[in-house]
Protein backbone atom coordinates (compact mmCIF):
# COMPACT_ATOMS: atom_id res chain seq x y z
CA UNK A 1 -79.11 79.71 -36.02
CA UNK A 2 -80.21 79.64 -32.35
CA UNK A 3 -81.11 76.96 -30.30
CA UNK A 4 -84.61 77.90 -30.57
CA UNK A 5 -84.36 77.98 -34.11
CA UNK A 6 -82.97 75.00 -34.16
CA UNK A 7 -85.99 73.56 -32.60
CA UNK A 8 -88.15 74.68 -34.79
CA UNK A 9 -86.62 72.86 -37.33
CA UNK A 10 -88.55 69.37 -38.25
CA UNK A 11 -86.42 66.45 -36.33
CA UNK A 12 -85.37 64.93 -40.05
CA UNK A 13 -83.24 68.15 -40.54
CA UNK A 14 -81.78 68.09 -36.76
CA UNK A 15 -79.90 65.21 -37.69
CA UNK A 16 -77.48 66.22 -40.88
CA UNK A 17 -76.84 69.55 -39.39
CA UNK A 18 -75.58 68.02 -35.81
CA UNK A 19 -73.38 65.96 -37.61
CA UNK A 20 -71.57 68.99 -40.32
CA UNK A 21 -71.01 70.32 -37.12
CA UNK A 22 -69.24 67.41 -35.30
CA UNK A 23 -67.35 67.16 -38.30
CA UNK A 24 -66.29 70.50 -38.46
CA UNK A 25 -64.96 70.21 -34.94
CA UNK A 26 -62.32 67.08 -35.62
CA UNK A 27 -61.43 68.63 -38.66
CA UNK A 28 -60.58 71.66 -36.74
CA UNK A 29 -58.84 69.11 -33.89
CA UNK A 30 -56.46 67.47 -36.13
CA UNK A 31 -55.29 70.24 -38.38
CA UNK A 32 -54.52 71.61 -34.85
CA UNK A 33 -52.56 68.61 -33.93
CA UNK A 34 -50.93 68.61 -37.06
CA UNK A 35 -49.84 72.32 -37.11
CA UNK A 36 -48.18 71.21 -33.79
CA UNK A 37 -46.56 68.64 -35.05
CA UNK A 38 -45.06 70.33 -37.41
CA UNK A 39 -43.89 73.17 -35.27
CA UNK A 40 -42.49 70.76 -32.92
CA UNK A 41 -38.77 71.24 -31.80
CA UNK A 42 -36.68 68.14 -33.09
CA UNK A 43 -34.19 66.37 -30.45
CA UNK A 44 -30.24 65.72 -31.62
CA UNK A 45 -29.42 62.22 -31.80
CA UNK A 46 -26.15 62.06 -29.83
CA UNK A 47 -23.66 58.83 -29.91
CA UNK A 48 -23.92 57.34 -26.11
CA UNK A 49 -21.09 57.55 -24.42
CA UNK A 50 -19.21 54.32 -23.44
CA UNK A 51 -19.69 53.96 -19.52
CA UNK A 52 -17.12 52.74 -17.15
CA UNK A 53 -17.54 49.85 -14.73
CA UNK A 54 -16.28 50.67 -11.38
CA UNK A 55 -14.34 47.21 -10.17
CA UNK A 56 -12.13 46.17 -7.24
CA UNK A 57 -8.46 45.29 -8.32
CA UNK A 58 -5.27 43.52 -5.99
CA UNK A 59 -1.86 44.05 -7.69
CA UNK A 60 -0.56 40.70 -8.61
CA UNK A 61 2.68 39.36 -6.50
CA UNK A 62 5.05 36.66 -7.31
CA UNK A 63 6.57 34.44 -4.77
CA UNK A 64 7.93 30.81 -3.69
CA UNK A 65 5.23 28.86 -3.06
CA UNK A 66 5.25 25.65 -1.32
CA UNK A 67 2.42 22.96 -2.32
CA UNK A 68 0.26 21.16 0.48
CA UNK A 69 -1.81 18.33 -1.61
CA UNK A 70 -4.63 17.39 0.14
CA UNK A 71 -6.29 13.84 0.07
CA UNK A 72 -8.18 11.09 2.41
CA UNK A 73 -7.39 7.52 3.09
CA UNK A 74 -8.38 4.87 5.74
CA UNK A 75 -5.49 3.78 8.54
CA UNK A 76 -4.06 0.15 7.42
CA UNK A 77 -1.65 -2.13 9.32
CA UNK A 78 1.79 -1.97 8.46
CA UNK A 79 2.57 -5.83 9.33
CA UNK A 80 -0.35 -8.41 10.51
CA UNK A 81 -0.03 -12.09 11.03
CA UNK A 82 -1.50 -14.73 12.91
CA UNK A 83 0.72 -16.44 15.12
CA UNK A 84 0.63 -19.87 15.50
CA UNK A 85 1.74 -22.66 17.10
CA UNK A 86 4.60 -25.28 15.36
CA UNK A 87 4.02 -28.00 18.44
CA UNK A 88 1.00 -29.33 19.66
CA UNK A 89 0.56 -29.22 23.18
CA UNK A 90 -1.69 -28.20 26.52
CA UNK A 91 -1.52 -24.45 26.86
CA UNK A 92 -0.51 -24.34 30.37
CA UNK A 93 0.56 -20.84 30.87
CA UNK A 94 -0.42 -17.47 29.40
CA UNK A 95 1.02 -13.98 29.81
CA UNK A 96 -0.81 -11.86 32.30
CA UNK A 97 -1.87 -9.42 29.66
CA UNK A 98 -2.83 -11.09 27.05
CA UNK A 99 -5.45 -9.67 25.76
CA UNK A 100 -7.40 -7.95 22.92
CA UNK A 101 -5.90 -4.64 22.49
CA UNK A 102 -2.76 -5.17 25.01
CA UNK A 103 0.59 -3.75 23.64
CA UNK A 104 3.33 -6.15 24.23
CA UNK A 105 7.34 -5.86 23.12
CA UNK A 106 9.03 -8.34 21.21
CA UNK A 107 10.40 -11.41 22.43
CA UNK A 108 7.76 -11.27 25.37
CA UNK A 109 6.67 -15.05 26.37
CA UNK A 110 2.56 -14.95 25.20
CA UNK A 111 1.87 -18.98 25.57
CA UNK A 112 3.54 -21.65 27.32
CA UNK A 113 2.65 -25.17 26.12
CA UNK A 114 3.58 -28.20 28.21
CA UNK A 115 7.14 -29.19 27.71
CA UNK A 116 7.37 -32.11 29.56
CA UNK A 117 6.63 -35.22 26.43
CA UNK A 118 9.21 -32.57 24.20
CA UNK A 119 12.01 -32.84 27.47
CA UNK A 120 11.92 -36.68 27.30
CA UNK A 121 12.13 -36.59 23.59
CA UNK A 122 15.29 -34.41 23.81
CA UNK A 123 16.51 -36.83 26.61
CA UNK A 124 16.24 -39.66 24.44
CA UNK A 125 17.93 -37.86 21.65
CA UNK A 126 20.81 -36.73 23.84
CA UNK A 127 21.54 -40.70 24.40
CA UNK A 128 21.41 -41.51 21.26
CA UNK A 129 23.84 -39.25 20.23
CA UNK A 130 26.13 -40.47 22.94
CA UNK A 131 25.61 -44.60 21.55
CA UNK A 132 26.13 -43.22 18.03
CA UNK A 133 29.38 -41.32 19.40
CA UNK A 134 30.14 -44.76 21.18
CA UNK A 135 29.80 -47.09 17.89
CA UNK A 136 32.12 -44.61 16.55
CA UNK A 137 35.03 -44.76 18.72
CA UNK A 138 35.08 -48.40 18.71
CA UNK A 139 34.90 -48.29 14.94
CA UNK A 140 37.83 -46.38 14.87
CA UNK A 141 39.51 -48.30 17.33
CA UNK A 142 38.64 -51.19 14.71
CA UNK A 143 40.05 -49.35 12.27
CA UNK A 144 43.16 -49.00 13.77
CA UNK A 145 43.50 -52.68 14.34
CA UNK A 146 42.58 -53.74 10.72
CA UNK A 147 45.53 -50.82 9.30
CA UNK A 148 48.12 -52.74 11.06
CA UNK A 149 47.19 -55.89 10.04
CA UNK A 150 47.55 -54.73 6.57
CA UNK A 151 51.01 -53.22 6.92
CA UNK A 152 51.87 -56.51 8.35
CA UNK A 153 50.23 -58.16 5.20
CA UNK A 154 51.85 -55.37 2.74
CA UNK A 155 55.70 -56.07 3.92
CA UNK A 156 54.77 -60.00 3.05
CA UNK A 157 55.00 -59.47 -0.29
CA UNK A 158 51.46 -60.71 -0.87
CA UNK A 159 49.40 -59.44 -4.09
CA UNK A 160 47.29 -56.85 -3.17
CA UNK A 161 43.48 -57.96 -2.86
CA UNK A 162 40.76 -55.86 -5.14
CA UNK A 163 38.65 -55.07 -1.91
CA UNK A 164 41.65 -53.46 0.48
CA UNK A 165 38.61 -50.98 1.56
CA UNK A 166 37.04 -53.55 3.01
CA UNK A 167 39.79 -54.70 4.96
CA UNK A 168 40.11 -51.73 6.07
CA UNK A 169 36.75 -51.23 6.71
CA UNK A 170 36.27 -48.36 5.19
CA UNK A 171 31.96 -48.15 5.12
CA UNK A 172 31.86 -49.33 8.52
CA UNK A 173 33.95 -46.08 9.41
CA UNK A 174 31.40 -44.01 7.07
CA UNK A 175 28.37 -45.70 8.53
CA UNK A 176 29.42 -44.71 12.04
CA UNK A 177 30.16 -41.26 10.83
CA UNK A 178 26.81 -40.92 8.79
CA UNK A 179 24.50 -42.34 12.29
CA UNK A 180 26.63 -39.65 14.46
CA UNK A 181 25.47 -36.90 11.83
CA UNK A 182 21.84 -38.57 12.06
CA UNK A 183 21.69 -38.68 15.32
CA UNK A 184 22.78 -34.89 16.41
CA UNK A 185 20.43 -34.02 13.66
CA UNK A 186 17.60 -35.23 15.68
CA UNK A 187 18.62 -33.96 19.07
CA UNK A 188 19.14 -30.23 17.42
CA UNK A 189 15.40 -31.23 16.23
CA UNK A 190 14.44 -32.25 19.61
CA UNK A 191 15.76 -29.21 20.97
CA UNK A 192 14.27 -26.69 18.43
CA UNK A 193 10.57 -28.53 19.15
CA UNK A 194 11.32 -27.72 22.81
CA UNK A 195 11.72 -24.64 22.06
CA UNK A 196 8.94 -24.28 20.32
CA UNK A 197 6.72 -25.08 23.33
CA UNK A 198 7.14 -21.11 24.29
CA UNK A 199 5.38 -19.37 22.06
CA UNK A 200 6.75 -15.55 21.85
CA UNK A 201 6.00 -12.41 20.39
CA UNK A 202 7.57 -11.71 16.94
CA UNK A 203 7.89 -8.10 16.86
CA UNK A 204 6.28 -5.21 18.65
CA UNK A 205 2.83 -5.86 18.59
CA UNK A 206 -0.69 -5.22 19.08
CA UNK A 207 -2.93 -8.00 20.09
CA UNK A 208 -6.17 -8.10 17.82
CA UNK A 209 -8.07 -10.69 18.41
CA UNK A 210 -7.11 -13.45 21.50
CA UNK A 211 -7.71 -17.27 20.17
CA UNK A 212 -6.33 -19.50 22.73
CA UNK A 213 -6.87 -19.87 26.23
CA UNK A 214 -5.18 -21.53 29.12
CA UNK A 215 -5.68 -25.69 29.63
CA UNK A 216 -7.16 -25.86 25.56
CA UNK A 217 -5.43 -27.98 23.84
CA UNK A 218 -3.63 -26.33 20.80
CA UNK A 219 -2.80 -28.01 17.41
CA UNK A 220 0.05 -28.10 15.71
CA UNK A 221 -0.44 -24.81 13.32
CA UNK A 222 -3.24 -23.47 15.56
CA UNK A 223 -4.11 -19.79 15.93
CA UNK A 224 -2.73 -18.76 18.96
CA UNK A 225 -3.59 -14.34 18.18
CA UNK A 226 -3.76 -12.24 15.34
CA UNK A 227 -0.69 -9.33 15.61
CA UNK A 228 -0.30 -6.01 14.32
CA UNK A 229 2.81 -4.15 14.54
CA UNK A 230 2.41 -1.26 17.06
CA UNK A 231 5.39 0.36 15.76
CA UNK A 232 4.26 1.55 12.37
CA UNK A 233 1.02 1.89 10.84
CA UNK A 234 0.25 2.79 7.38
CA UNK A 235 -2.69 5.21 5.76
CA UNK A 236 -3.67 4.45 2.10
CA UNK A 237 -4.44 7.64 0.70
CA UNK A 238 -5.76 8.68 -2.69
CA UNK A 239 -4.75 11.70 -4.63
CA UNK A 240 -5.31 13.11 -8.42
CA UNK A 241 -2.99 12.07 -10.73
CA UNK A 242 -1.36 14.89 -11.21
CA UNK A 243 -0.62 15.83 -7.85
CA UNK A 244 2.49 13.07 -8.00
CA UNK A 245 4.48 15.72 -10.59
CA UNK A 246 4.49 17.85 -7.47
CA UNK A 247 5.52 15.04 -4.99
CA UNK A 248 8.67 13.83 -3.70
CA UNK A 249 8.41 9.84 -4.14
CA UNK A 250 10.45 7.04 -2.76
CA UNK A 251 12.75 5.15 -5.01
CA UNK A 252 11.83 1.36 -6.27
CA UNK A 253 13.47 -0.85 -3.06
CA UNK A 254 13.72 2.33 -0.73
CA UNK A 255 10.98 2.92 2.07
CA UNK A 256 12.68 6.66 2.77
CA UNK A 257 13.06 9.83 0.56
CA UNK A 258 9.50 10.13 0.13
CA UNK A 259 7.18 13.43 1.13
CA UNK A 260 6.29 14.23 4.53
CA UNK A 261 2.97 14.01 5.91
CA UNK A 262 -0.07 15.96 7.83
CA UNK A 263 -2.75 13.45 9.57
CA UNK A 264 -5.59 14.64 10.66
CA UNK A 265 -8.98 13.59 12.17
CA UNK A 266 -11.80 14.61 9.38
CA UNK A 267 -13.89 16.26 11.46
CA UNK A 268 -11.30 18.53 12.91
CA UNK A 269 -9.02 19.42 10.34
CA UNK A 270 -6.73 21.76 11.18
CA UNK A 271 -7.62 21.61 14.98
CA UNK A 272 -6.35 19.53 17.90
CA UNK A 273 -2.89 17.59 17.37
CA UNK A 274 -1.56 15.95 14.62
CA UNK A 275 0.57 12.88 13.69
CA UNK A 276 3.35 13.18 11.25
CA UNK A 277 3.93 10.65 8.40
CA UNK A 278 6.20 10.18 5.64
CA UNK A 279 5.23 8.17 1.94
CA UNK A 280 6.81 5.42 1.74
CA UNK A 281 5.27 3.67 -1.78
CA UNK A 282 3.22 4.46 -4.81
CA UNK A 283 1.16 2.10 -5.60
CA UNK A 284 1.06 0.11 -8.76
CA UNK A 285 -2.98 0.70 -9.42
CA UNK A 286 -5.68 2.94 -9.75
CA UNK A 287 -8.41 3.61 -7.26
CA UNK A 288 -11.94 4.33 -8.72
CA UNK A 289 -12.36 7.51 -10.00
CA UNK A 290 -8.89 6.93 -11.41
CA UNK A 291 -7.28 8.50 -8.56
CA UNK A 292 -3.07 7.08 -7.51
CA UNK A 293 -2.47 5.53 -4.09
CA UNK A 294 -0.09 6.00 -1.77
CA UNK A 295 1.04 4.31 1.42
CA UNK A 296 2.29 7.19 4.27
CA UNK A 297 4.12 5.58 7.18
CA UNK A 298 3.13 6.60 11.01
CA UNK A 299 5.85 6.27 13.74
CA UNK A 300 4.41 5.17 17.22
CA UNK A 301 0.77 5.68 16.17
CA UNK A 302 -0.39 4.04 19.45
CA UNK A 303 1.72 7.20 21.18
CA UNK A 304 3.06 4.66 23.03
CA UNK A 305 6.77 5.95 23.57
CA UNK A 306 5.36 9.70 23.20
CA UNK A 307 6.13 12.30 26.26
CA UNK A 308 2.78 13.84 25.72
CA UNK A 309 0.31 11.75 24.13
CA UNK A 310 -2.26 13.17 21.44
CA UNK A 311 -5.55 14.09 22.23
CA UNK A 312 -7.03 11.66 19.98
CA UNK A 313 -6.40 7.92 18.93
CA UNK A 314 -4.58 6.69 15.31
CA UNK A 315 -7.27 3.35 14.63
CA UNK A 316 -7.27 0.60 12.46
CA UNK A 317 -9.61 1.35 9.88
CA UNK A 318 -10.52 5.07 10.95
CA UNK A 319 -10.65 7.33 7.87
CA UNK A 320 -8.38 10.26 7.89
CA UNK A 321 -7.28 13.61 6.27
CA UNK A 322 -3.97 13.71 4.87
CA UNK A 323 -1.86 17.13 3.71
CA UNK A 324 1.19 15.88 1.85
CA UNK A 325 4.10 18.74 1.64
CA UNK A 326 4.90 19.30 -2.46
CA UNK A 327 7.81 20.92 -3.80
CA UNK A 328 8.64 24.21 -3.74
CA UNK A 329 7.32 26.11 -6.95
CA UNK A 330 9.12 29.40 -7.58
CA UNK A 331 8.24 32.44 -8.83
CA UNK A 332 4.08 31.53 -9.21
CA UNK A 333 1.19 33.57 -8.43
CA UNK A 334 -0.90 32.58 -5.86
CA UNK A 335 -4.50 33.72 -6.23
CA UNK A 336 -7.97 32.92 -4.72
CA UNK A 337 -9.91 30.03 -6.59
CA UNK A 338 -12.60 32.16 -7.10
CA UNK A 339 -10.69 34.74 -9.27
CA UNK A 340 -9.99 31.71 -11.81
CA UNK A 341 -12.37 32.48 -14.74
CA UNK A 342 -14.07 30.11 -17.04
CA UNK A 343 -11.48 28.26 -18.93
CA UNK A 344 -8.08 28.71 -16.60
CA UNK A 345 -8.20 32.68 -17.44
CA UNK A 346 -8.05 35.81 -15.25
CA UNK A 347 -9.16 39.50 -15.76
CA UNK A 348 -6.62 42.19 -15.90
CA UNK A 349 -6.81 45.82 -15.41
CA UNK A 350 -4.36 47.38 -18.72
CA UNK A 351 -3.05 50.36 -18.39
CA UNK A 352 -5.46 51.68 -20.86
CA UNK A 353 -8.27 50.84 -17.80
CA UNK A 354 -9.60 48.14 -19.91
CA UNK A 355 -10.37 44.72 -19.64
CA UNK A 356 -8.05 42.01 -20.67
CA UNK A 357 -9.22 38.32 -20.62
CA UNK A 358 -5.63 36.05 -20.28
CA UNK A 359 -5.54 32.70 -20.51
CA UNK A 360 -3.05 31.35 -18.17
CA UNK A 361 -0.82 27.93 -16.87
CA UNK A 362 -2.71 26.71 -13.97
CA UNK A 363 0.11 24.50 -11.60
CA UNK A 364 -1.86 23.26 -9.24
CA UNK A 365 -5.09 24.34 -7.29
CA UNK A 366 -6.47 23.40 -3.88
CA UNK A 367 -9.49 23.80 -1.76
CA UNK A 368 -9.11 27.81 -1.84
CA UNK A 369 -6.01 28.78 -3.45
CA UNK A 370 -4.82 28.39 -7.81
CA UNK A 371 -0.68 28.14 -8.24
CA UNK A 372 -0.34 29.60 -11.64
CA UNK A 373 2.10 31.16 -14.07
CA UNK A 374 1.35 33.77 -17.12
CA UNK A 375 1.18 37.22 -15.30
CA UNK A 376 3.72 39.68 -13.99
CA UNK A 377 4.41 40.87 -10.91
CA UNK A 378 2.57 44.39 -10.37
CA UNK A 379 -0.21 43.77 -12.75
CA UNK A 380 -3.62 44.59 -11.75
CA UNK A 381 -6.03 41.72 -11.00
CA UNK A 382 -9.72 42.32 -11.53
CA UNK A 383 -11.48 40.99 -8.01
CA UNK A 384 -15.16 41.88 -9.21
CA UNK A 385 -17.67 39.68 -10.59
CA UNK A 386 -18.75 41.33 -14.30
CA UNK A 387 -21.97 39.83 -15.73
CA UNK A 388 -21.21 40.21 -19.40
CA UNK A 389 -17.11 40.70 -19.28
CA UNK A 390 -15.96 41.59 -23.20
CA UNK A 391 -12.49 42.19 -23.58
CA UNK A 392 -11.57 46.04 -24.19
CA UNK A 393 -14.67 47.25 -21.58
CA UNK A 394 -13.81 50.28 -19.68
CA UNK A 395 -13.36 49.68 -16.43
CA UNK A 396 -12.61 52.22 -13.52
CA UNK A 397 -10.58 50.71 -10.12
CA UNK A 398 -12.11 51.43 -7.02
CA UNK A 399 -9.79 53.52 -4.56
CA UNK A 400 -8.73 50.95 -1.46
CA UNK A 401 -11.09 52.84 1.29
CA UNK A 402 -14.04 52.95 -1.26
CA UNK A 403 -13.58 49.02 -2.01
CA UNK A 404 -13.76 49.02 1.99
């Protein structure tokens, strides 16, 4: 049927024979599709072959490793006092440098107070000591008098009386003995209290704080300066508790024998110069964080008998960093903290060029380096980062210049 035929067909029999033939066309189209389908070449499912992951490896080494544990603490005084006056009196004389912050040696004169009421004392002391001397050597010459009379009264043939001490005189002898004793007693009191008028440095010191000043008039136990030893000051530092396993402490009663010490400003550690210490206590409690304390003593921290002195003050107070030297630990690995896996382990390269997961005895572990036992010398150590490591993987080392 042509298209002119077609159209000379009535419109209500256009319709059914447009759509046999519409349907005769998708018929055709999918018994096409079909056929194809059916023709089609199949693919082989193949097993997928495990892949290697290419990783960088260092050979493990063993060696004697010495342990630096590292802490902070805050610079102490070794000895302070306040030094005060046992004699009241007009200060009428200071030393020339006395002053906050001065450094003065022991025995130096610091306050003179006026000695003149304590030299009359003494005076008066001194003369009674002579009177008492006095009543004694006439006592004796009493005595003396009184013994012969009583041989003369023994060869009578006279009873002898119940109170022959008394005729003797016997307590007046004592009682001249006893105010003698009394009265050098007082003059070596006299003598001390004038003394006492010079008011001197105790030890090596550092002057704190300055209390008195010349013409005041100073009270018996009045605050003349507080004193720190400049010889030796002391840092309290804090480290973990199980840092002390790997520290030499001193014996209870000894202030030697303990570890040495690294001190070091905060912001510069490692640069400029440092003092050297020594730990001279543990501590009988906790700081917070249940952390141990220890006390590390610094020689000359003022620098003041040094040749070259540092290039940066030891203060009262200042807050510093401290590297204590541990024992020696032989035969340990020494790796990079990162390398430490989750759970104290570390990833091996077996022979196999697999991945082994091995737990391992962590000794001790610092800002960058782990101390740790459990692997052999020559073994390979896995240095990449694997995001989903499952022991047994393939792995493939990288040659040296490739890991480069």
């Amino acid at each position: 049927m042509t298209m002119k035929d077609e159209e000379a067909l009535p419109p209500r029999r256009r319709l059914p024979l447009r759509l046999l033939l519409i349907g005769l066309i998708l018929l055709a189209g999918m018994l096409g599709a079909y056929g194809l389908k059916k023709t089609a070449p199949r693919a082989q499912r193949v097993a997928p072959q495990p892949q290697a992951r290419w990783v960088a490896v260092r050979p493990v080494t063993l060696q004697d490793a010495q342990v630096r544990v590292r802490g902070f603490g805050q610079v102490v005084a070794a000895r302070q006092i306040e030094l005060k006056a046992q004699v009241a009196g007009e200060v009428v004389a200071l030393h020339p440098q006395f002053r906050e912050g001065a450094c003065l040696p022991a025995g130096t004169l610091l306050v003179q107070l006026d000695a003149r009421d304590y030299q009359l004392a003494l005076a008066q002391r001194e003369a009674a000591v002579r009177q008492a001397e006095a009543r004694l050597a006439l006592e004796e010459g009493q005595q003396q008098v009184a013994r012969q009379e009583w041989q003369r009264y023994q060869s009578s043939g006279q009873p002898l009386p119940e109170s022959a001490h008394l005729v003797l005189r016997q307590p007046q002898l004592e009682q001249a003995r006893a105010d003698l004793a009394s009265a050098r007693a007082a003059l070596g009191q006299a003598r001390l209290e004038l003394e006492r008028t010079a008011i001197r440095l105790p030890f090596d010191a550092l002057i704190l704080r300055q209390q008195v000043e010349q013409g005041a008039q100073l009270a018996a136990q009045g605050t003349v300066a507080t004193l720190v030893d400049s010889g030796t000051f002391e840092v309290e530092v804090t480290v973990p508790l199980d840092a002390l396993a790997l520290l030499d402490l001193p014996r209870p009663g000894h202030l030697t024998g303990g570890a040495e010490a690294r001190i070091e400003r905060t912001d510069r550690p490692g640069g400029g110069s440092a003092r050297q210490g020594q730990v001279i206590a543990l501590l009988g409690e906790l700081a917070d964080g249940r952390m141990a304390r220890l006390r590390v003593a610094v020689a000359d921290p003022l620098a003041l008998r040094a040749v070259t002195p540092p290039d940066w003050p030891l203060l009262l107070g200042d807050y510093v960093a401290v590297s204590l030297l541990g024992r020696l630990l032989p035969q340990v690995a020494v790796v990079p903290r990162a390398l430490l896996r989750d759970g104290d382990q570390l990833w091996l390269l077996t022979p196999q060029q697999t991945l082994e997961i091995r737990p391992v005895e962590v000794l001790w572990r610092d800002q960058h380096q782990v101390y740790l036992r459990g692997v052999v010398a020559g073994e390979q150590l896995v240095e990449t980062d694997l995001a989903a490591p499952v022991a047994g993987m393939a792995l493939r080392p990288l040659a040296p210049e490739d890991d480069a």
